[in-house]
PDB file of N, CA and C in Angstrom:
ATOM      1  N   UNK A   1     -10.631 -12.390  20.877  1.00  0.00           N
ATOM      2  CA  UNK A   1     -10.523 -11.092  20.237  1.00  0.00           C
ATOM      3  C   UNK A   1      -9.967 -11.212  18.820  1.00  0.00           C
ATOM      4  N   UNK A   2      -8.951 -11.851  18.576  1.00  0.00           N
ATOM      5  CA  UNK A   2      -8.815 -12.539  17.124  1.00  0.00           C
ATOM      6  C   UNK A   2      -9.720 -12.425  16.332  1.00  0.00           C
ATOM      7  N   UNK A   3     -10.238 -13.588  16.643  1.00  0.00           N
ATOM      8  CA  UNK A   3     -11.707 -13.761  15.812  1.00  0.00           C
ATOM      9  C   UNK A   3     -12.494 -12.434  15.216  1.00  0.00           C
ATOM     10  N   UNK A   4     -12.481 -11.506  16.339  1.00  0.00           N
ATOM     11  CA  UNK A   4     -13.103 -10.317  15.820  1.00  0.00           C
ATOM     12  C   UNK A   4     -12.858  -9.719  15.089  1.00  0.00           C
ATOM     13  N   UNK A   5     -11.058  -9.769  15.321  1.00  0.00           N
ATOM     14  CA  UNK A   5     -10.345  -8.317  14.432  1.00  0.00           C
ATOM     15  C   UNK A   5     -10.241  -9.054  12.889  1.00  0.00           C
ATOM     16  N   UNK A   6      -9.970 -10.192  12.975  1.00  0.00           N
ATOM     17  CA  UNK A   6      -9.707 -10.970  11.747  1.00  0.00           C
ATOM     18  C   UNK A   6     -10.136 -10.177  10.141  1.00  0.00           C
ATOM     19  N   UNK A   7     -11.322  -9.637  10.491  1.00  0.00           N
ATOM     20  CA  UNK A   7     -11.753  -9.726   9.021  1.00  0.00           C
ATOM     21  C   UNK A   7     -11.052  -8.166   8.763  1.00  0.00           C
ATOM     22  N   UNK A   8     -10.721  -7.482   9.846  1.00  0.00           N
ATOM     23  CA  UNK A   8     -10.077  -5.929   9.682  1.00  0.00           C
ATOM     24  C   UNK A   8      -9.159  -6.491   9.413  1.00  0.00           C
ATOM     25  N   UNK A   9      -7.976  -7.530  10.087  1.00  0.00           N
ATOM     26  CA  UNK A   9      -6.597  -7.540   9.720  1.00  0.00           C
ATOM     27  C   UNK A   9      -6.843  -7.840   8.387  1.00  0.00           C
ATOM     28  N   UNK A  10      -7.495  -8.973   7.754  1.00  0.00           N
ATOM     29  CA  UNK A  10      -7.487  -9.486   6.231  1.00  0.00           C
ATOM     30  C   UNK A  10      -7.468  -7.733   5.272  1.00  0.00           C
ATOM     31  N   UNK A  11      -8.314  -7.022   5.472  1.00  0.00           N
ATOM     32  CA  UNK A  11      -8.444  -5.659   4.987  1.00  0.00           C
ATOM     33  C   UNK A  11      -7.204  -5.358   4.972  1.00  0.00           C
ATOM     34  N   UNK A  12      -6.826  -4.874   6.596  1.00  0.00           N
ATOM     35  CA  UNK A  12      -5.459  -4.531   6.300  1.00  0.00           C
ATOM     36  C   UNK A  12      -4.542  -4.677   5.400  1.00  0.00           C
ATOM     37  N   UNK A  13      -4.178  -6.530   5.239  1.00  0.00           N
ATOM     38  CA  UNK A  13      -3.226  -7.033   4.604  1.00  0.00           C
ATOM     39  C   UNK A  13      -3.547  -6.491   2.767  1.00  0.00           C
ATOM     40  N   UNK A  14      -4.545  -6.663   2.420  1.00  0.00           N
ATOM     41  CA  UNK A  14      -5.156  -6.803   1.155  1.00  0.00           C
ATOM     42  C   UNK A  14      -4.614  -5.455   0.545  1.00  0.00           C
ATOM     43  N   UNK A  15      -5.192  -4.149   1.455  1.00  0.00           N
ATOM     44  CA  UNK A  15      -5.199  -3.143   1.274  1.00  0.00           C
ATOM     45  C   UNK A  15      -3.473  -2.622   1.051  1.00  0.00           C
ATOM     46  N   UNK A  16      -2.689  -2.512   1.994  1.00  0.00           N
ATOM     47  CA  UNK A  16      -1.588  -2.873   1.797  1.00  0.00           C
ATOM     48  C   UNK A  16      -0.910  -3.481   0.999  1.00  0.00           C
ATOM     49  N   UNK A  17      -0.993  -4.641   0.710  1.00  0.00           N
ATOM     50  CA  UNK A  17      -0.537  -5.205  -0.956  1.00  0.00           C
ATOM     51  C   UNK A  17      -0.602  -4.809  -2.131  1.00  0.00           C
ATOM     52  N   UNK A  18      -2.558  -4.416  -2.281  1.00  0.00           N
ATOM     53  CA  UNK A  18      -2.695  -4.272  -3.662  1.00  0.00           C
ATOM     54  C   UNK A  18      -1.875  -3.002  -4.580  1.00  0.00           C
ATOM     55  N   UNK A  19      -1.272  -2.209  -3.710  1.00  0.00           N
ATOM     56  CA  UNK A  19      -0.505  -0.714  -4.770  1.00  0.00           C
ATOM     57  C   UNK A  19       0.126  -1.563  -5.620  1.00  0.00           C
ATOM     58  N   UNK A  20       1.470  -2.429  -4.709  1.00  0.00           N
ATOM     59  CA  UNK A  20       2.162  -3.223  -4.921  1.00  0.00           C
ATOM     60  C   UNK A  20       2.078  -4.451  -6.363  1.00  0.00           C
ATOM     61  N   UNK A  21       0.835  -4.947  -6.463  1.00  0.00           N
ATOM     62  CA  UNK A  21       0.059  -6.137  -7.132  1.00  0.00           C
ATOM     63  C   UNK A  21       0.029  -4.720  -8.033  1.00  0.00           C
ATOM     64  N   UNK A  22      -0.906  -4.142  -8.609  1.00  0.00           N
ATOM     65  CA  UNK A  22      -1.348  -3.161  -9.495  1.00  0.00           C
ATOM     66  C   UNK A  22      -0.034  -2.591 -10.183  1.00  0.00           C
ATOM     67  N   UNK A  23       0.925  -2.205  -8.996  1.00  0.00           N
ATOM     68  CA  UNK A  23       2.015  -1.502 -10.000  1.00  0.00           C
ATOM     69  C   UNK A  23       2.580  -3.070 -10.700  1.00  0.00           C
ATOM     70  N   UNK A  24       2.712  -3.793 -10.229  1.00  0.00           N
ATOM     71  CA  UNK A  24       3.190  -4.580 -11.135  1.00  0.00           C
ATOM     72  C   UNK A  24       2.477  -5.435 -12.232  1.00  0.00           C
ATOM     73  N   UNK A  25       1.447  -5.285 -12.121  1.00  0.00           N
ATOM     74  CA  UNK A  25       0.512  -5.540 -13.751  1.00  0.00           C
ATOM     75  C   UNK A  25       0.592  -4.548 -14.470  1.00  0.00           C
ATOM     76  N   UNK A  26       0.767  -3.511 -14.114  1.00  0.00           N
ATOM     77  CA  UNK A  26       1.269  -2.007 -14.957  1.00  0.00           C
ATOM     78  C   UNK A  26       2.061  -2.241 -15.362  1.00  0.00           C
ATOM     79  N   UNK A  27       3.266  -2.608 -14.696  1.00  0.00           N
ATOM     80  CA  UNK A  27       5.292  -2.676 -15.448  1.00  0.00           C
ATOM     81  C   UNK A  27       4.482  -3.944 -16.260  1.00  0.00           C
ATOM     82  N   UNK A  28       4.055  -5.263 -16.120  1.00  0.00           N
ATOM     83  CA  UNK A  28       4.188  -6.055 -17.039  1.00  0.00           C
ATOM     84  C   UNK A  28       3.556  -5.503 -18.386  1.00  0.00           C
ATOM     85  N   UNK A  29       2.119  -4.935 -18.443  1.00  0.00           N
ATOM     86  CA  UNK A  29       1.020  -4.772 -19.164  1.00  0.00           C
ATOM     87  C   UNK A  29       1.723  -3.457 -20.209  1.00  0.00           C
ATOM     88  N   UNK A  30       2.359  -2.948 -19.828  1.00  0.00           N
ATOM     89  CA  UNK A  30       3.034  -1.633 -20.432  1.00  0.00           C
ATOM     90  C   UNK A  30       3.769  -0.850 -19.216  1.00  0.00           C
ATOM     91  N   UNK A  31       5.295  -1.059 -19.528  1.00  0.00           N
ATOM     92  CA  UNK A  31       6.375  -0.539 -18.958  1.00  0.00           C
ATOM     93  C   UNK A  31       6.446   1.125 -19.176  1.00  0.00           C
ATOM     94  N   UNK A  32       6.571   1.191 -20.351  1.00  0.00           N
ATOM     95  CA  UNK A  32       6.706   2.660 -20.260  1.00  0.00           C
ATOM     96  C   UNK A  32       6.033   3.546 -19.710  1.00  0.00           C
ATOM     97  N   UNK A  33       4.838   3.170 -19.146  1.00  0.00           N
ATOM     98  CA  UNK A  33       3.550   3.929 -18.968  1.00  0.00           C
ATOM     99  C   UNK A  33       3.792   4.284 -17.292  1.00  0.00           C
ATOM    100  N   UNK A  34       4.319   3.024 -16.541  1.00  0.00           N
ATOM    101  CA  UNK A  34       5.038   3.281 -15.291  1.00  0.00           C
ATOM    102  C   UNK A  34       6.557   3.551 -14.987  1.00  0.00           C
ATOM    103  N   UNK A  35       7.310   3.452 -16.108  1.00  0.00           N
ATOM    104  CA  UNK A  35       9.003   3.811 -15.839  1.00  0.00           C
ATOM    105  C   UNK A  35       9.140   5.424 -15.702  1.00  0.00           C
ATOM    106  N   UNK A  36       8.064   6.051 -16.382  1.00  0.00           N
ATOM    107  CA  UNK A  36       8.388   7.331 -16.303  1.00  0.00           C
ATOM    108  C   UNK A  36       7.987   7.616 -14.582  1.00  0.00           C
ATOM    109  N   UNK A  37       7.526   7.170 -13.755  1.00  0.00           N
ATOM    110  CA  UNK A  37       7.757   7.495 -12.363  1.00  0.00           C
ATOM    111  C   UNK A  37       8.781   7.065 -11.593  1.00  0.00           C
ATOM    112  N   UNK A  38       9.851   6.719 -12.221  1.00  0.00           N
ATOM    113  CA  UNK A  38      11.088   6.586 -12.102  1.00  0.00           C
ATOM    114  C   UNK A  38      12.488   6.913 -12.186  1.00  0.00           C
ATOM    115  N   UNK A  39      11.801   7.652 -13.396  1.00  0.00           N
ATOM    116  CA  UNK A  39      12.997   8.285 -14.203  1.00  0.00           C
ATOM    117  C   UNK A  39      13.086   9.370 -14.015  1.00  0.00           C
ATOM    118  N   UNK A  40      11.556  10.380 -13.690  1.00  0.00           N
ATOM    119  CA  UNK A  40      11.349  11.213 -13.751  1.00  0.00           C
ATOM    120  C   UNK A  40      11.538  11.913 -12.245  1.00  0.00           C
ATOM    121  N   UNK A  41      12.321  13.295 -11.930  1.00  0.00           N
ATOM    122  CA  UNK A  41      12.497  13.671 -10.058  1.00  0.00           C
ATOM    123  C   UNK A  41      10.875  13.761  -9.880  1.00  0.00           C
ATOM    124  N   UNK A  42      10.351  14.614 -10.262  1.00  0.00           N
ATOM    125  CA  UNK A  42       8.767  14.689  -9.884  1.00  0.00           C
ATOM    126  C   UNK A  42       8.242  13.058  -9.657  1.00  0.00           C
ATOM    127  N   UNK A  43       8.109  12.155 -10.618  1.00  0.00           N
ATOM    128  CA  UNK A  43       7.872  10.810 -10.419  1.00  0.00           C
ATOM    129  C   UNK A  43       8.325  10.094  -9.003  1.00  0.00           C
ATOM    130  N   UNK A  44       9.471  10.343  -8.700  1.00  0.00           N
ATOM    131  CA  UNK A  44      10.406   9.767  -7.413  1.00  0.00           C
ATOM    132  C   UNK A  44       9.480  10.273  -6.249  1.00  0.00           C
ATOM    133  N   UNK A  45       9.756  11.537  -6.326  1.00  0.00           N
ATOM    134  CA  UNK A  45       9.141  12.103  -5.088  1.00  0.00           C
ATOM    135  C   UNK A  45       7.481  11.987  -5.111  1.00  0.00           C
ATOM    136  N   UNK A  46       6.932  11.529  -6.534  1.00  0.00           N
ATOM    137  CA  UNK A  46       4.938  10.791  -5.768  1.00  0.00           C
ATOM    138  C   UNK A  46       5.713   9.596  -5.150  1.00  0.00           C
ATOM    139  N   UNK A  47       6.143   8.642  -5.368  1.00  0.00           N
ATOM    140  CA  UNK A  47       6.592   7.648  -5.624  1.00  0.00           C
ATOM    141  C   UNK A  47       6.536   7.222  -3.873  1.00  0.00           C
ATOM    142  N   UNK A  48       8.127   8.418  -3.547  1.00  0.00           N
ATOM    143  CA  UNK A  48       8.292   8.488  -2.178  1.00  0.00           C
ATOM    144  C   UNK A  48       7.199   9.020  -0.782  1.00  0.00           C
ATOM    145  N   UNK A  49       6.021   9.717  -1.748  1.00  0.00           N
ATOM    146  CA  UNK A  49       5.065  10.036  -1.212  1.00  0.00           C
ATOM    147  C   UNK A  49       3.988   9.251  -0.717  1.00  0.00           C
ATOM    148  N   UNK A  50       3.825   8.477  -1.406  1.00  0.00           N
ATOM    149  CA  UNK A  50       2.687   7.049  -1.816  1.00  0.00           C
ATOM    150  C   UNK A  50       3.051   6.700  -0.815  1.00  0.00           C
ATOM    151  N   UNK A  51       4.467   5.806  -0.332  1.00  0.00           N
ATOM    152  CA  UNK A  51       4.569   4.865  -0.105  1.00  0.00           C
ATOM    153  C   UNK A  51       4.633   5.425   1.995  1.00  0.00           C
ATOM    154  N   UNK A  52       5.278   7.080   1.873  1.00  0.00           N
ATOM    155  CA  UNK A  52       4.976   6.892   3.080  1.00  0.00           C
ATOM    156  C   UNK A  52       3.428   7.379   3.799  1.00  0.00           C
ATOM    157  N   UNK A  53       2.520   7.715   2.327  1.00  0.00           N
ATOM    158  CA  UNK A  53       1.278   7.750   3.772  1.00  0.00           C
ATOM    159  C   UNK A  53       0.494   5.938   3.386  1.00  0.00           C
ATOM    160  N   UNK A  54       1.245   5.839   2.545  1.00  0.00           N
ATOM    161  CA  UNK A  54       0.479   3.416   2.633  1.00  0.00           C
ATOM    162  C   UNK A  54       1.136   3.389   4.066  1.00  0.00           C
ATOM    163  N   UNK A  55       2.485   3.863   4.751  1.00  0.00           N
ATOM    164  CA  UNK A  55       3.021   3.918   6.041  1.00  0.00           C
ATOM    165  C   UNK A  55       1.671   4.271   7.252  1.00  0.00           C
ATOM    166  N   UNK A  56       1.258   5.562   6.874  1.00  0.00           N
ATOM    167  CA  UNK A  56       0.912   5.967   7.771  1.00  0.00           C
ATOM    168  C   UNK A  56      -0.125   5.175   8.037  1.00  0.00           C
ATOM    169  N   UNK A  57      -0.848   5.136   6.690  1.00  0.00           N
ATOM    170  CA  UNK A  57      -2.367   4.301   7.090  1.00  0.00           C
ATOM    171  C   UNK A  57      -2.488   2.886   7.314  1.00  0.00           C
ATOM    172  N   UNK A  58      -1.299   2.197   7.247  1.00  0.00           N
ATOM    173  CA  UNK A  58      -0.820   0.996   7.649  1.00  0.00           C
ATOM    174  C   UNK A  58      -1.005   1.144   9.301  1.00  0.00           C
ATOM    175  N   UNK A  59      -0.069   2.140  10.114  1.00  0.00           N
ATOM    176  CA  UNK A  59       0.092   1.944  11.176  1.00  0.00           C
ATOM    177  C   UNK A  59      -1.476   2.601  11.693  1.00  0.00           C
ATOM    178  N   UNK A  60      -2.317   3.711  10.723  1.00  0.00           N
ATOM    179  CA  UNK A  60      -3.670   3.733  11.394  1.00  0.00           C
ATOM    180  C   UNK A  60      -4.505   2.725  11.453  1.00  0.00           C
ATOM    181  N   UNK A  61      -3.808   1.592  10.264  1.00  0.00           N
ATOM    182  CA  UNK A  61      -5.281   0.362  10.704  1.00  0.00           C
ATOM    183  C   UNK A  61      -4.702  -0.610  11.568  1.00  0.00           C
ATOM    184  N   UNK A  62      -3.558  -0.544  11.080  1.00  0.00           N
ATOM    185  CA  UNK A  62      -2.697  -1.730  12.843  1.00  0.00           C
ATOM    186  C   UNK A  62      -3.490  -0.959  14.567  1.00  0.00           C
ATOM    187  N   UNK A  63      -3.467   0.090  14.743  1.00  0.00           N
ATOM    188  CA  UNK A  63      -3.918   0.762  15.529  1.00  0.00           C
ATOM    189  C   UNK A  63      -5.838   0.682  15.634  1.00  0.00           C
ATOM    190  N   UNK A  64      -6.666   0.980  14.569  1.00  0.00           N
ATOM    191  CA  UNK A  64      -7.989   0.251  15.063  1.00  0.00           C
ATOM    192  C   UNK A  64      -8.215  -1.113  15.072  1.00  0.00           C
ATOM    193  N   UNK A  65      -7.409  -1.950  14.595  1.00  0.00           N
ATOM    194  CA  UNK A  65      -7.454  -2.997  14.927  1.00  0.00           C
ATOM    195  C   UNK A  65      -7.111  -3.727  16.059  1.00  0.00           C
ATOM    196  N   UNK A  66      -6.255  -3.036  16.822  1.00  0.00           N
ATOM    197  CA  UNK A  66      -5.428  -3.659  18.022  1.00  0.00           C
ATOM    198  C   UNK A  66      -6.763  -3.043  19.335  1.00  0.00           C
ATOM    199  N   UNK A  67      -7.157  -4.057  19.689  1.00  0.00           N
ATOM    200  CA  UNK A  67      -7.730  -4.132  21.219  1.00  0.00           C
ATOM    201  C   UNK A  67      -7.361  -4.883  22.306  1.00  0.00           C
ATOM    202  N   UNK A  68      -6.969  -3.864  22.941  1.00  0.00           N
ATOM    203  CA  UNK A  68      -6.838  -3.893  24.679  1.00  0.00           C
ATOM    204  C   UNK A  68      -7.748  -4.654  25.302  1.00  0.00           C
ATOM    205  N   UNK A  69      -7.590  -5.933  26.022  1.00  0.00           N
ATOM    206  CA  UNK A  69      -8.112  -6.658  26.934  1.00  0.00           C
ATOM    207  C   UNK A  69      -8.141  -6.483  28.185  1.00  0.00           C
TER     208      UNK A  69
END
């Protein structure tokens, strides 16, 4: 069953990372352009938003991926 799910988990993982990878070629490539979602309360709270539905849809692809034997 591995074998099967494999190429979903790789998705998973990828998908999951890349916000992560992207925001940080942003801070390197030009800082200011991403500090203001930091500094800013509106900024915080996308910020805090983002990260919990990457949560949710994390645990929705852990979930089609996982098969019952």
């Amino acid at each position: 069953m591995k074998a099967l799910t494999g190429e979903a988990r790789a998705s998973a993982i990828v998908l999951s990372l890349l916000p992560f990878f992207m925001a940080a070629i942003i801070y390197i490539l030009n800082k200011d352009y991403i500090e203001i979602l930091f500094r800013e309360t509106v900024g915080q709270w996308m910020v805090a938003g983002a990260i919990g539905m990457m949560l949710i849809g994390m645990f929705a692809m852990k979930r089609m991926v996982y098969i019952k034997v």
